[in-house]
C-alpha atoms as a PDB file:
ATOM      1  CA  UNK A   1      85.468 110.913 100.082  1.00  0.00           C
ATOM      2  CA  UNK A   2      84.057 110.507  97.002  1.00  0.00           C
ATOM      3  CA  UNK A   3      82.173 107.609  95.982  1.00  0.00           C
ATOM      4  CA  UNK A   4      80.820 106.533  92.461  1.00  0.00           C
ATOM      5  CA  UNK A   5      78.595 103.701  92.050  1.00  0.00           C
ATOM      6  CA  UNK A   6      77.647 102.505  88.379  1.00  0.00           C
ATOM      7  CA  UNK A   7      77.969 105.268  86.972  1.00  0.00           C
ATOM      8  CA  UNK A   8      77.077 104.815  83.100  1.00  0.00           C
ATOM      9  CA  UNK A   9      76.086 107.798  80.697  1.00  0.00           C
ATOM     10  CA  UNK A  10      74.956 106.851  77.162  1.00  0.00           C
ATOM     11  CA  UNK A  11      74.448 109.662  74.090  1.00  0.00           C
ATOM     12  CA  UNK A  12      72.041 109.471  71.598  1.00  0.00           C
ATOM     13  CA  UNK A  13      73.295 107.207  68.621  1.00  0.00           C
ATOM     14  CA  UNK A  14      73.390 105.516  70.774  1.00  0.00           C
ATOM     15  CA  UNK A  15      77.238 106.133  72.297  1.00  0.00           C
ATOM     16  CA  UNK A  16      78.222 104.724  75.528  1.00  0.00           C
ATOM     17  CA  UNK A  17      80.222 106.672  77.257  1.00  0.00           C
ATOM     18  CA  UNK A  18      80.635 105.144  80.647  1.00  0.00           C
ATOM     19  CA  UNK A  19      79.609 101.847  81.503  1.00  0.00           C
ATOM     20  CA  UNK A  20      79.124 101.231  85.000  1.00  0.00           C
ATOM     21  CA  UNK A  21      82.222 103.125  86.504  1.00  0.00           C
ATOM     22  CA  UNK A  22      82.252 102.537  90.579  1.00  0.00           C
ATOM     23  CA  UNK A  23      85.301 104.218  92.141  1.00  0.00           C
ATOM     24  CA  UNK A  24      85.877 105.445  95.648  1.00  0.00           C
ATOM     25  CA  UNK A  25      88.054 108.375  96.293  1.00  0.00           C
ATOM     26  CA  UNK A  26      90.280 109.361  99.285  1.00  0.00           C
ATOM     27  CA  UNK A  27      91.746 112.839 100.120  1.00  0.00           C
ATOM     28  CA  UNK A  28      94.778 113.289  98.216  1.00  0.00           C
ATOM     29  CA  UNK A  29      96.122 113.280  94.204  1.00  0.00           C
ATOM     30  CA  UNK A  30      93.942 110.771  92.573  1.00  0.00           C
ATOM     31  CA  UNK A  31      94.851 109.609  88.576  1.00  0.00           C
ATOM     32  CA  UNK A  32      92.116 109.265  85.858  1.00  0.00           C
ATOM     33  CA  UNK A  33      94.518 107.595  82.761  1.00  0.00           C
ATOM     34  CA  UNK A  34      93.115 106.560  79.669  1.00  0.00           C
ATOM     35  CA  UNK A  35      93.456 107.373  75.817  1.00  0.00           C
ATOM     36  CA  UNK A  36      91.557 110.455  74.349  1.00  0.00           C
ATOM     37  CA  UNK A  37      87.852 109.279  73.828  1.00  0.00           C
ATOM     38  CA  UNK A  38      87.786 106.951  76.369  1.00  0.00           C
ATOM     39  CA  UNK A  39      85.204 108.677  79.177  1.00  0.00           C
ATOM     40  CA  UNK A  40      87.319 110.803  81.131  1.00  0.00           C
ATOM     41  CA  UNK A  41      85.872 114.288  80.042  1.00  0.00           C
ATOM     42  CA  UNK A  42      82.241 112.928  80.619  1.00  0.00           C
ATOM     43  CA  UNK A  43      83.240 111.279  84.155  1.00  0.00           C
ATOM     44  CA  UNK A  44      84.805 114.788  85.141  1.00  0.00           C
ATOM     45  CA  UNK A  45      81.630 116.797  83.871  1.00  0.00           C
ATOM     46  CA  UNK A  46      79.688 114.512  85.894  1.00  0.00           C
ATOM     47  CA  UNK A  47      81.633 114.870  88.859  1.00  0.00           C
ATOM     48  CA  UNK A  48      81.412 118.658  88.848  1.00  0.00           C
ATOM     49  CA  UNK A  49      77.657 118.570  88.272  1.00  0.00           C
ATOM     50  CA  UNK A  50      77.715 119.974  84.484  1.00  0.00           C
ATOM     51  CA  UNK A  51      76.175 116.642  82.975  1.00  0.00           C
ATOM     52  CA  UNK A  52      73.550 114.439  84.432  1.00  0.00           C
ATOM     53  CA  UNK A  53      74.238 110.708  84.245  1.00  0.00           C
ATOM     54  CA  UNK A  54      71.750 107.853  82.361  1.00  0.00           C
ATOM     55  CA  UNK A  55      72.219 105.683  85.655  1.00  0.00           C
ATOM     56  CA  UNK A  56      74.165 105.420  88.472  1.00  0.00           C
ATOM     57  CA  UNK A  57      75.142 107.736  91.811  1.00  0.00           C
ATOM     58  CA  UNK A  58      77.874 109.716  92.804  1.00  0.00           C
ATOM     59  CA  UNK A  59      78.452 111.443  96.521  1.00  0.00           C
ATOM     60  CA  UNK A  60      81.145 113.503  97.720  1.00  0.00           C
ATOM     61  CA  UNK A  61      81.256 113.333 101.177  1.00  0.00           C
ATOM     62  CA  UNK A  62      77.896 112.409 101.552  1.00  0.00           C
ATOM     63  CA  UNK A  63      76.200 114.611  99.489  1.00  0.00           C
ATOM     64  CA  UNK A  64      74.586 113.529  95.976  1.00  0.00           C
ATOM     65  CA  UNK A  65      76.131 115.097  92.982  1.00  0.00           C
ATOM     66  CA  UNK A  66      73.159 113.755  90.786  1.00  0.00           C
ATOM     67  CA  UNK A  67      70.645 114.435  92.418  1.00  0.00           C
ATOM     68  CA  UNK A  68      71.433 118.004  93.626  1.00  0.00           C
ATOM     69  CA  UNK A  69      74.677 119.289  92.414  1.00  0.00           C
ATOM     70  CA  UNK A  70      74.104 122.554  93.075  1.00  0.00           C
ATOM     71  CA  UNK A  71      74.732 121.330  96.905  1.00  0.00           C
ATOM     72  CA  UNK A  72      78.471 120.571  96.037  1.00  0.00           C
ATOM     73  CA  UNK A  73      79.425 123.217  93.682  1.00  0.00           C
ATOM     74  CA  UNK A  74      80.673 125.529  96.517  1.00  0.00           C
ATOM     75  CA  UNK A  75      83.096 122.754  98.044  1.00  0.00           C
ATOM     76  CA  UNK A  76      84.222 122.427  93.981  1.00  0.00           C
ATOM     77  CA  UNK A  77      87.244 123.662  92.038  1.00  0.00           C
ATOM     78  CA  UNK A  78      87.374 122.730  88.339  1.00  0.00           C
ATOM     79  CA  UNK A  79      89.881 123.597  85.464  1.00  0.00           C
ATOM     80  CA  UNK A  80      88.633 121.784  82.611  1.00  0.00           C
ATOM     81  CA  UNK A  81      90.169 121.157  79.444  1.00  0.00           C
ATOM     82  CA  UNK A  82      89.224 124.188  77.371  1.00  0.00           C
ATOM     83  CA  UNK A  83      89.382 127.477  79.811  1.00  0.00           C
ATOM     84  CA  UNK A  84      88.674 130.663  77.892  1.00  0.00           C
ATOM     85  CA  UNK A  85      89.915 133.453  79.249  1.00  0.00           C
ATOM     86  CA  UNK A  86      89.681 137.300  77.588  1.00  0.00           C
ATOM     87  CA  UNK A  87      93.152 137.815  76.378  1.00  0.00           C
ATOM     88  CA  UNK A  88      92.368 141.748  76.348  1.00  0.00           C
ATOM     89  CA  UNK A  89      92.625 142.092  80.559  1.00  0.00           C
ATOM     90  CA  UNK A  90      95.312 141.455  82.403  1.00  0.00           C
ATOM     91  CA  UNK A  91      95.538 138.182  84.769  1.00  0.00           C
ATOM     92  CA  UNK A  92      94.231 140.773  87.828  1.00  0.00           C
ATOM     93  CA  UNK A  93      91.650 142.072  86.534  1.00  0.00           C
ATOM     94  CA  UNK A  94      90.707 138.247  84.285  1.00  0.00           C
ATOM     95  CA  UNK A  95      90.703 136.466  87.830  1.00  0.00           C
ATOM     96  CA  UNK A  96      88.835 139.498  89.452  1.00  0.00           C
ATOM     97  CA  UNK A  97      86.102 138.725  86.876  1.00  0.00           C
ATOM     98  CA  UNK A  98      86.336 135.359  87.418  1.00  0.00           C
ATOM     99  CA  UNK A  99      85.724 135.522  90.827  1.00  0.00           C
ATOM    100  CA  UNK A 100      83.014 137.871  90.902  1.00  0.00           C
ATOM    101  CA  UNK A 101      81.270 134.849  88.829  1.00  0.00           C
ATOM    102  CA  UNK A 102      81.666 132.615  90.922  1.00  0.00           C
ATOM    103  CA  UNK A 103      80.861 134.787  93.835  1.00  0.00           C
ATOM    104  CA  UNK A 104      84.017 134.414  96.436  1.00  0.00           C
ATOM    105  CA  UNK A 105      85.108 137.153  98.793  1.00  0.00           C
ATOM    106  CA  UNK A 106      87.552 137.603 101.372  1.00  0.00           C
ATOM    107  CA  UNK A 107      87.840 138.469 104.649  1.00  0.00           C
ATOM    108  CA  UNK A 108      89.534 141.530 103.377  1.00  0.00           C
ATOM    109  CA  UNK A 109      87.523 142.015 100.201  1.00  0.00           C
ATOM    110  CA  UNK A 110      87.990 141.058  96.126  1.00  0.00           C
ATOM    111  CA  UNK A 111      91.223 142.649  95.642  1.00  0.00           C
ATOM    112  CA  UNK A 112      93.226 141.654  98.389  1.00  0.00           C
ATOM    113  CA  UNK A 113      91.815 137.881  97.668  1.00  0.00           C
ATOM    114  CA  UNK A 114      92.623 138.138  93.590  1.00  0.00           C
ATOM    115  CA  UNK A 115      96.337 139.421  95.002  1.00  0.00           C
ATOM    116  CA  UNK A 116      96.580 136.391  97.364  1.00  0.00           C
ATOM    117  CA  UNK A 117      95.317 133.906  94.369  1.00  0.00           C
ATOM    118  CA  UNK A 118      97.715 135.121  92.042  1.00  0.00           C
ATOM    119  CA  UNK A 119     101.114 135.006  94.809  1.00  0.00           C
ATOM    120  CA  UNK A 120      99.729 131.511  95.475  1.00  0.00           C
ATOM    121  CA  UNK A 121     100.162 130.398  92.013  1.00  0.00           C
ATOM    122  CA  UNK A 122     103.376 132.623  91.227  1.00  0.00           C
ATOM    123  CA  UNK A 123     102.019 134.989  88.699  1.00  0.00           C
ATOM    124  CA  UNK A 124     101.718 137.926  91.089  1.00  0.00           C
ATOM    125  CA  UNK A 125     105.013 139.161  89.002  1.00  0.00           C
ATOM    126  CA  UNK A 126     102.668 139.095  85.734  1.00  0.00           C
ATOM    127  CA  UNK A 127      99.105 140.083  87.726  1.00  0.00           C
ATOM    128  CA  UNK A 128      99.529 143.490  85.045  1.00  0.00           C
ATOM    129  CA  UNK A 129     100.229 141.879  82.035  1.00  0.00           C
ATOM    130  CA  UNK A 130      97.068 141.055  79.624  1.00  0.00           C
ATOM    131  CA  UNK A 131      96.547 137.589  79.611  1.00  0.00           C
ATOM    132  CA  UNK A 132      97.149 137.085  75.478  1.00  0.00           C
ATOM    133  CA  UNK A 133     100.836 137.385  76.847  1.00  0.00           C
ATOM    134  CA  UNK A 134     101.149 134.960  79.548  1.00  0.00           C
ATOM    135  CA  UNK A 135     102.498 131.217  78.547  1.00  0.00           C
ATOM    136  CA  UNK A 136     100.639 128.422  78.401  1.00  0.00           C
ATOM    137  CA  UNK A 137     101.586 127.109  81.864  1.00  0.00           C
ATOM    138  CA  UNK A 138     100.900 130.591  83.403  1.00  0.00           C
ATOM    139  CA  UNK A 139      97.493 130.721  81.726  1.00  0.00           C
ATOM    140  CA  UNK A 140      97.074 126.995  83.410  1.00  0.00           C
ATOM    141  CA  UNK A 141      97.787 128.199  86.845  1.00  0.00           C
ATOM    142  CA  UNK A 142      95.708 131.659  86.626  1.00  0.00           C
ATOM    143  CA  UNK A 143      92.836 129.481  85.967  1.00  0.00           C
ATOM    144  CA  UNK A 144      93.806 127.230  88.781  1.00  0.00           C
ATOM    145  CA  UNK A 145      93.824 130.441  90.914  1.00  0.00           C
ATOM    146  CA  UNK A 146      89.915 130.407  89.907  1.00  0.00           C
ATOM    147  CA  UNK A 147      89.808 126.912  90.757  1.00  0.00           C
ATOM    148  CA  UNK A 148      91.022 126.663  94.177  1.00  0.00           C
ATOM    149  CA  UNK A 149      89.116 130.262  95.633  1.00  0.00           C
ATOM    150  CA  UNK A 150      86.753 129.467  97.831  1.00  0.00           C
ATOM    151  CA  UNK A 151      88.755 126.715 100.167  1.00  0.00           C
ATOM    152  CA  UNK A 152      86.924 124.156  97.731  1.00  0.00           C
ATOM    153  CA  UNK A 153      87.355 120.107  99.150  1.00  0.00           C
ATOM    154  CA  UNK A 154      87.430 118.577  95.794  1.00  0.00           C
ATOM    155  CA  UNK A 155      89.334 119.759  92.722  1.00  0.00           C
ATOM    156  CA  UNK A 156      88.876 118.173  89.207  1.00  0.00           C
ATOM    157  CA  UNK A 157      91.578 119.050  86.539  1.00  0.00           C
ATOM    158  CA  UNK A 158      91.074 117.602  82.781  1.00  0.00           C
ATOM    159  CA  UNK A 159      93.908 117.362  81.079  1.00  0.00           C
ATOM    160  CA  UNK A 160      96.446 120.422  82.628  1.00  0.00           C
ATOM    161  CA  UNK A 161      99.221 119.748  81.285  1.00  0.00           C
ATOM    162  CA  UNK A 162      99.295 119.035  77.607  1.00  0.00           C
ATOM    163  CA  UNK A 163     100.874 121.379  75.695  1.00  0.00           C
ATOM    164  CA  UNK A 164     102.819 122.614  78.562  1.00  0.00           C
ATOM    165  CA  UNK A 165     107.108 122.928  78.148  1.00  0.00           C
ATOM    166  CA  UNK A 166     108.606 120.557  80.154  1.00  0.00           C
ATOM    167  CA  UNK A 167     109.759 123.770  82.567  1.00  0.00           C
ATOM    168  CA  UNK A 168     106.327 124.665  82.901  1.00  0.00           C
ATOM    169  CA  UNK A 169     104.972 121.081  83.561  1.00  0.00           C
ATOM    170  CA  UNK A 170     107.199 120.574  86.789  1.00  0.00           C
ATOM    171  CA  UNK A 171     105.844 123.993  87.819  1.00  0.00           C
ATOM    172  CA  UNK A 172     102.019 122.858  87.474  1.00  0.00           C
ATOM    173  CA  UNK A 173     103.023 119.413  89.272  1.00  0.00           C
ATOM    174  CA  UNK A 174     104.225 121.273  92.543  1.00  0.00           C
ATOM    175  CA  UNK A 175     101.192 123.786  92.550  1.00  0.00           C
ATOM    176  CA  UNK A 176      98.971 120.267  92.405  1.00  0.00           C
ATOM    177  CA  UNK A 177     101.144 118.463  94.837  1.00  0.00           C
ATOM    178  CA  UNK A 178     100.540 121.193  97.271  1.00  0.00           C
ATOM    179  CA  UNK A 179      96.997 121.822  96.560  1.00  0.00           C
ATOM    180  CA  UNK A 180      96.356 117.586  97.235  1.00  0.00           C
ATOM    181  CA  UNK A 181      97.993 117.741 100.706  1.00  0.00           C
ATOM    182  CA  UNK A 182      94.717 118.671 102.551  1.00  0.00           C
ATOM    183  CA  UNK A 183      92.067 118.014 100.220  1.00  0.00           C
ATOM    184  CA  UNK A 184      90.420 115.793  96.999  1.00  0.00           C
ATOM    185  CA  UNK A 185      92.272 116.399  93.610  1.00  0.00           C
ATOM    186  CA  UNK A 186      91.433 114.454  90.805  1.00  0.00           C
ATOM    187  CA  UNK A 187      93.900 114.557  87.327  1.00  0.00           C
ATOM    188  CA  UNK A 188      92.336 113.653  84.320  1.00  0.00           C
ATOM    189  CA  UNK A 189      94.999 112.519  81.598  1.00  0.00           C
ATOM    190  CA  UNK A 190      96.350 110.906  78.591  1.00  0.00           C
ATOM    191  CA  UNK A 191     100.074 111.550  79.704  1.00  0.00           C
ATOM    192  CA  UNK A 192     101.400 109.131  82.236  1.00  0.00           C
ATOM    193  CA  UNK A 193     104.117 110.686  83.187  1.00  0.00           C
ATOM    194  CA  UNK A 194     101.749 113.323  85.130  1.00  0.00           C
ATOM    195  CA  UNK A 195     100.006 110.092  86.828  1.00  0.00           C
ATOM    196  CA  UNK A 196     103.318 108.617  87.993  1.00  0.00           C
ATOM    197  CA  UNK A 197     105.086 112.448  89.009  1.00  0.00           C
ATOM    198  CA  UNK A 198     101.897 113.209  90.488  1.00  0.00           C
ATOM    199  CA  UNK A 199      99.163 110.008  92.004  1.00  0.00           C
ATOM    200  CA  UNK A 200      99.544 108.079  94.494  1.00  0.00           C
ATOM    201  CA  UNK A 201      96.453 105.813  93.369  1.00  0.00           C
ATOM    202  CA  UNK A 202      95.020 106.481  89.829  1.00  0.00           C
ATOM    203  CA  UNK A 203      92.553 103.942  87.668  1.00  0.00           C
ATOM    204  CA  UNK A 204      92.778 103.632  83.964  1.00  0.00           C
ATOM    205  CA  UNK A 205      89.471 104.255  81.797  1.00  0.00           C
ATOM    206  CA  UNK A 206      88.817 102.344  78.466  1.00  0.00           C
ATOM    207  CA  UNK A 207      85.771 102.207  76.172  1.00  0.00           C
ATOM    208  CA  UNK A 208      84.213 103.342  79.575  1.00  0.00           C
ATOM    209  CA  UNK A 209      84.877 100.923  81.645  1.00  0.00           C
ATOM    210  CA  UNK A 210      87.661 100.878  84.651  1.00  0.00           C
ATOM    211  CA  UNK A 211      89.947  98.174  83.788  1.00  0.00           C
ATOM    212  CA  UNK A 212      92.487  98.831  86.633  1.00  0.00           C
ATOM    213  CA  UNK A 213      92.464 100.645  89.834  1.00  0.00           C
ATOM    214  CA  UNK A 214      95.496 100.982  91.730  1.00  0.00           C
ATOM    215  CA  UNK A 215      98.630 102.300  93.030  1.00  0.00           C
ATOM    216  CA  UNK A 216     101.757 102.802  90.442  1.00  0.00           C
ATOM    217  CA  UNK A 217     104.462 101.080  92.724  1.00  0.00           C
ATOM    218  CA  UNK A 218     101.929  98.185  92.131  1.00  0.00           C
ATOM    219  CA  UNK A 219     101.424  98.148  88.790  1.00  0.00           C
ATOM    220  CA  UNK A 220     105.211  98.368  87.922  1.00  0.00           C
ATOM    221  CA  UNK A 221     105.414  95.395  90.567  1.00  0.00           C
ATOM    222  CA  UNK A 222     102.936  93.408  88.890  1.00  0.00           C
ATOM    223  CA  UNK A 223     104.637  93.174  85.820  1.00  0.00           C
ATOM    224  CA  UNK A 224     107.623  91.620  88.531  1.00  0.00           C
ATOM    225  CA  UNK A 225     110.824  90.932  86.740  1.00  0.00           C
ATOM    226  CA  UNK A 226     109.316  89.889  83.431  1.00  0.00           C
ATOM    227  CA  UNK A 227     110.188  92.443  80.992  1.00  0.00           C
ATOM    228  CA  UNK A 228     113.245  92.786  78.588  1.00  0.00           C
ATOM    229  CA  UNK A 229     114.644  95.376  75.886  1.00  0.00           C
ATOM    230  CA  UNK A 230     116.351  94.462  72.786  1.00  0.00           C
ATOM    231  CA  UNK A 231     117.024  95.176  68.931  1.00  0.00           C
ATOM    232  CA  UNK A 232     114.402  94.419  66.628  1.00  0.00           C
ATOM    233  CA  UNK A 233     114.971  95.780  62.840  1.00  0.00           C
ATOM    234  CA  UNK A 234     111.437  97.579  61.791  1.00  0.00           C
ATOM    235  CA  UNK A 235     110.991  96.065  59.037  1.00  0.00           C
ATOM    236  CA  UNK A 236     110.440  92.568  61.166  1.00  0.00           C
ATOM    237  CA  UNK A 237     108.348  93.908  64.047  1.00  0.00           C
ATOM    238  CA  UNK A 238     105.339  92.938  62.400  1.00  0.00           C
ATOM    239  CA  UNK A 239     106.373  89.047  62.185  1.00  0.00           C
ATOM    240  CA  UNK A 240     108.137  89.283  65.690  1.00  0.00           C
ATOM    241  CA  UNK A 241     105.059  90.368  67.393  1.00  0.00           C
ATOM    242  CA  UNK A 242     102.652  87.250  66.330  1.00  0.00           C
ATOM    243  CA  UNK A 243     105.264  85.529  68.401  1.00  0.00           C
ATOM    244  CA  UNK A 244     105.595  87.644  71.666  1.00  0.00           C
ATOM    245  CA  UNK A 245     104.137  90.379  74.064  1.00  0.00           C
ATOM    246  CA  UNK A 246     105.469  93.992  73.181  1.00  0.00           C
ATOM    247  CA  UNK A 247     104.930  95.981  75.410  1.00  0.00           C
ATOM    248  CA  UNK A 248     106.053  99.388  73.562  1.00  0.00           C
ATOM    249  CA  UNK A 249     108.794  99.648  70.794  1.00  0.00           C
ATOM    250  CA  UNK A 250     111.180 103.010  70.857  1.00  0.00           C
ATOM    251  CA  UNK A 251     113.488 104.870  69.364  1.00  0.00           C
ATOM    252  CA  UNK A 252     116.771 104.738  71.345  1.00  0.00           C
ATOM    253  CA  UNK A 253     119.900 106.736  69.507  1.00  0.00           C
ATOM    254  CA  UNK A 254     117.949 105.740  65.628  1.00  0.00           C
ATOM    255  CA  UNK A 255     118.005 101.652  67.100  1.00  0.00           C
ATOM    256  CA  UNK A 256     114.573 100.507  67.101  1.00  0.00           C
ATOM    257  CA  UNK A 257     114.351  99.065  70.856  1.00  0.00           C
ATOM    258  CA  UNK A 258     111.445  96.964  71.688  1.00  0.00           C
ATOM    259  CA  UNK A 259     110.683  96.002  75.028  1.00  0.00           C
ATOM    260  CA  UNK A 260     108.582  92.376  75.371  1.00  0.00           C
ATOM    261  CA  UNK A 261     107.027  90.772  78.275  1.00  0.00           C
ATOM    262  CA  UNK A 262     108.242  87.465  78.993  1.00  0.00           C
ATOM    263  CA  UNK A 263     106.738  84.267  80.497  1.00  0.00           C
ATOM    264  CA  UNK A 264     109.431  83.231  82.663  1.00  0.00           C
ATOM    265  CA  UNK A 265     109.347  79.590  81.725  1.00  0.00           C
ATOM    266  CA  UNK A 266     110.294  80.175  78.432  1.00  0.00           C
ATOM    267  CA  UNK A 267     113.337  82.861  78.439  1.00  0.00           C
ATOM    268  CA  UNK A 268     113.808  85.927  76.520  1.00  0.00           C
ATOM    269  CA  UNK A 269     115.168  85.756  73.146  1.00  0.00           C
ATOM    270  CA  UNK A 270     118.829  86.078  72.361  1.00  0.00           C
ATOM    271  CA  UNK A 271     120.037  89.319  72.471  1.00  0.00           C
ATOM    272  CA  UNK A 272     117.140  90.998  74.970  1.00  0.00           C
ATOM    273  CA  UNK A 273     118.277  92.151  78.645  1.00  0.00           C
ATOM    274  CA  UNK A 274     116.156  92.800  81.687  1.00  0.00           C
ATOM    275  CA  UNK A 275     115.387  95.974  82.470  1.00  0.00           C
ATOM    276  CA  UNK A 276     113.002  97.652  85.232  1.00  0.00           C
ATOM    277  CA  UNK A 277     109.472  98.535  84.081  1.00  0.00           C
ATOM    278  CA  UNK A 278     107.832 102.130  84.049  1.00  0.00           C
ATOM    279  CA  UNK A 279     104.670 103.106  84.808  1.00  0.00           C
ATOM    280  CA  UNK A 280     104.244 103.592  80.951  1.00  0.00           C
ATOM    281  CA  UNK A 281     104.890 100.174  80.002  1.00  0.00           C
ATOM    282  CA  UNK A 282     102.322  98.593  83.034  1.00  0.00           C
ATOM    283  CA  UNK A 283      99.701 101.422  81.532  1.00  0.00           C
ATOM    284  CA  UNK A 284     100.636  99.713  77.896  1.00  0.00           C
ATOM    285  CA  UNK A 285     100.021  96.229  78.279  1.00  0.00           C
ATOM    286  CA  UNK A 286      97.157  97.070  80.630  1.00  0.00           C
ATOM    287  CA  UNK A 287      95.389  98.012  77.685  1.00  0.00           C
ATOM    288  CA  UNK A 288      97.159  95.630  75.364  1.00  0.00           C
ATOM    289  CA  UNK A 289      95.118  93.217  77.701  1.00  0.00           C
ATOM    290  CA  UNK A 290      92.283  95.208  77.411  1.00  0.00           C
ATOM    291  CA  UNK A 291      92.417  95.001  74.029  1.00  0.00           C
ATOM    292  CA  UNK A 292      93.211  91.191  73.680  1.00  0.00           C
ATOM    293  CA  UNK A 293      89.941  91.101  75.927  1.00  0.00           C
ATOM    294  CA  UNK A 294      87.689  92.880  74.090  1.00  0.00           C
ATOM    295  CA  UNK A 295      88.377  91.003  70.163  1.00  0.00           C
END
């Protein structure tokens, strides 16, 4: 388990990056969702021991990651956002190097462990092609390969899958899926479609504070049988919005579609039909809230 008590970093300026986070973590896929900017980067960093906190603890099983975070890094995994990798070597002999950093072995030695990394993540097809030529999802899972050597407990991903083709997204989500059946993975993202493929609990990060932590079955059921889709010409979205709760408008065949939260006392307007919420819209007028909140 992971647990994170007040956890509040704060850059010169001065910037406020978190402010007073307190999560607790169970074994499994765990969601970190919020908008670019927000904290997530600076929560991960502190979670893999790479930044030092202005106040605040954080354990994993036990163990202080602020205080000694050298004591966790073997039981850690991390991908984060930017990987560089030397484009010159091929994936072998890039994850070879890679683990020679971080100074794993096999039973059977360095070789036959890079081989058994890279058939665990399907690129043993492409373990002789130089890395400038792999995808952008295969470059993703060679440096999970890096990221899961070692047996590690916990592993932190920031931001995996932007950028990936939808083919190679569903790829990455079954590689996570598998690696979160026995162990701690955390997925930091902007993109909730990875949070509601991929987390059975997740907590969304604004300004950096948590302003919800929970499951997405229950934040779709929050939002209950309250929200309704209908026609709204663009050029009067402005005027219809002082006057009710939009959730998100969208494009739907060149009709602009807006869907509205509705008090059900008062009735949706003519026109709009019930529909059933997605985990985007409860992540929208979460921070809609957020937002109404914080002015």
């Amino acid at each position: 388990m992971i647990k994170v008590t007040d956890l509040t970093k704060i850059y010169p300026g001065p910037v406020a990056a978190l402010r007073g986070v307190s999560l607790e973590i169970d074994k499994g896929m765990f969601g970190l969702l919020g908008p670019n900017g927000a904290g997530k980067s600076t929560f991960m960093n502190i979670l893999a021991g790479l930044l030092e906190p202005t106040a605040g603890s954080a354990e994993l099983y036990g163990k202080d990651i602020v205080r000694q975070p050298q004591m966790i890094w073997d039981q850690l995994g991390y991908l984060p956002q930017e990987f560089g990798f030397y484009d010159h070597l091929t994936g072998r002999a890039m994850l070879k190097y890679l683990l020679k950093l971080k100074g794993v072995t096999g039973p059977q030695g360095l070789n036959d462990l890079t081989d058994q990394l890279l058939e665990k993540v399907n690129l043993g097809f492409a373990a002789k092609r130089k890395v400038k030529a792999y995808s952008g999802g295969m470059k993703q899972r060679l440096g999970i390969a890096q990221a899961i050597a070692g047996d590690p407990r916990l592993i932190i991903v920031d931001e995996p899958t932007a950028g990936l083709d939808p083919e190679e997204r569903l790829r990455f989500y079954r590689l996570l899926a598998e690696l979160a059946e026995d162990r701690i993975v955390i997925l930091s993202t902007h993109i909730v479609e990875d949070v509601a493929n991929l987390c059975s609990r997740f907590a969304v990060i604004r300004d950096g504070h948590i302003i919800a932590d929970t499951s997405p079955t229950a934040a779709k059921s929050e939002i209950g049988q309250t929200l309704f889709e209908g026609d709204v010409a663009v050029d009067q979205l402005d005027q219809f919005e002082k006057s009710h709760k939009i959730a998100r408008a969208i494009l739907v065949e060149g009709r602009n579609r807006v869907r509205i939260q509705v008090d059900p006392l008062m009735g949706p307007p003519d026109g709009f039909v019930p529909v059933q919420p997605t985990l985007e819209d409860a992540y929208l007028l979460m921070m809609k809230s957020a937002n109404a909140v914080a002015a």
